[in-house]
Protein backbone atom coordinates (compact mmCIF):
# COMPACT_ATOMS: atom_id res chain seq x y z
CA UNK A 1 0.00 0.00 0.00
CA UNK A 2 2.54 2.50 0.66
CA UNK A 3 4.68 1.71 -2.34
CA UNK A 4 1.15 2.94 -4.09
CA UNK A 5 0.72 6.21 -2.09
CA UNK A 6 4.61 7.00 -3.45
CA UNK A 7 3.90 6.10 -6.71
CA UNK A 8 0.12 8.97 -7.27
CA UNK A 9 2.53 10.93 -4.90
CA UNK A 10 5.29 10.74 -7.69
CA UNK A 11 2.52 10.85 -10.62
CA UNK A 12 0.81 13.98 -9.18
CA UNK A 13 4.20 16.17 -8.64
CA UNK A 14 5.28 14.82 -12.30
CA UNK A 15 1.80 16.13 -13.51
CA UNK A 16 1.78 19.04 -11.47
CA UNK A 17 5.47 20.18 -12.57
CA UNK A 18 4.12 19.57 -15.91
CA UNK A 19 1.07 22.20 -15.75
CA UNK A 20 3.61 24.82 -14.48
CA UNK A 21 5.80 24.08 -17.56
CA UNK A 22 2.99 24.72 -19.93
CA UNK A 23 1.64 27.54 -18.16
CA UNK A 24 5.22 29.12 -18.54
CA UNK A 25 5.13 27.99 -22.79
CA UNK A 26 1.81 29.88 -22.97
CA UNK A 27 -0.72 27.00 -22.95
CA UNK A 28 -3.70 27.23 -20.53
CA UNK A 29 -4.98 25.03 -18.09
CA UNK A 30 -8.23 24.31 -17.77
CA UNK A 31 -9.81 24.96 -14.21
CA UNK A 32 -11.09 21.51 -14.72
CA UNK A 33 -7.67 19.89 -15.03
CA UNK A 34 -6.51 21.59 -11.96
CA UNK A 35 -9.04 20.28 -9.90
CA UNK A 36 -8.58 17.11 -10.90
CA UNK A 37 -4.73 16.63 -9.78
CA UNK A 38 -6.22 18.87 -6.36
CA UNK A 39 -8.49 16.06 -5.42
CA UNK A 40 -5.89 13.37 -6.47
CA UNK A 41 -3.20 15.08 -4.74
CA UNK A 42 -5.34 15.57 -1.49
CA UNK A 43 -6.12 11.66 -1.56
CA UNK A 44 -2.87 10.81 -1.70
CA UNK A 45 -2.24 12.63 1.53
CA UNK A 46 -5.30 11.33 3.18
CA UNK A 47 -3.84 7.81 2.30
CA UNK A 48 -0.45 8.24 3.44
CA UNK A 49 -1.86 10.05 6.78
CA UNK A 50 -4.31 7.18 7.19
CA UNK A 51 -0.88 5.03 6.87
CA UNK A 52 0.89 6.65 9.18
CA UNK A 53 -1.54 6.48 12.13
CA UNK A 54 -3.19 3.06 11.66
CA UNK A 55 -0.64 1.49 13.58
């Protein structure tokens, strides 16, 4: 389970660093879009919180 939470964690910064790229090259993001990696990046951290303080 954990090796999961790294890998969205990994996914969503790749994604995220990606936006900020093409924001700087000119291309807009859609409001949709952003919400989108929000929500996934905020369920990563609920996972990896709810990992941390299971045990």
């Amino acid at each position: 389970m954990s090796l999961l939470i790294y890998l969205l964690a990994s996914l969503v910064f790749t994604v995220m660093l990606g936006f900020l790229i093409a924001e700087r090259r000119g291309r807009k993001i859609k409001p949709a879009e952003r919400l989108v990696v929000l929500l996934v990046l905020l369920s990563v951290l609920a996972l990896s919180f709810w990992e941390l303080y299971r045990y």
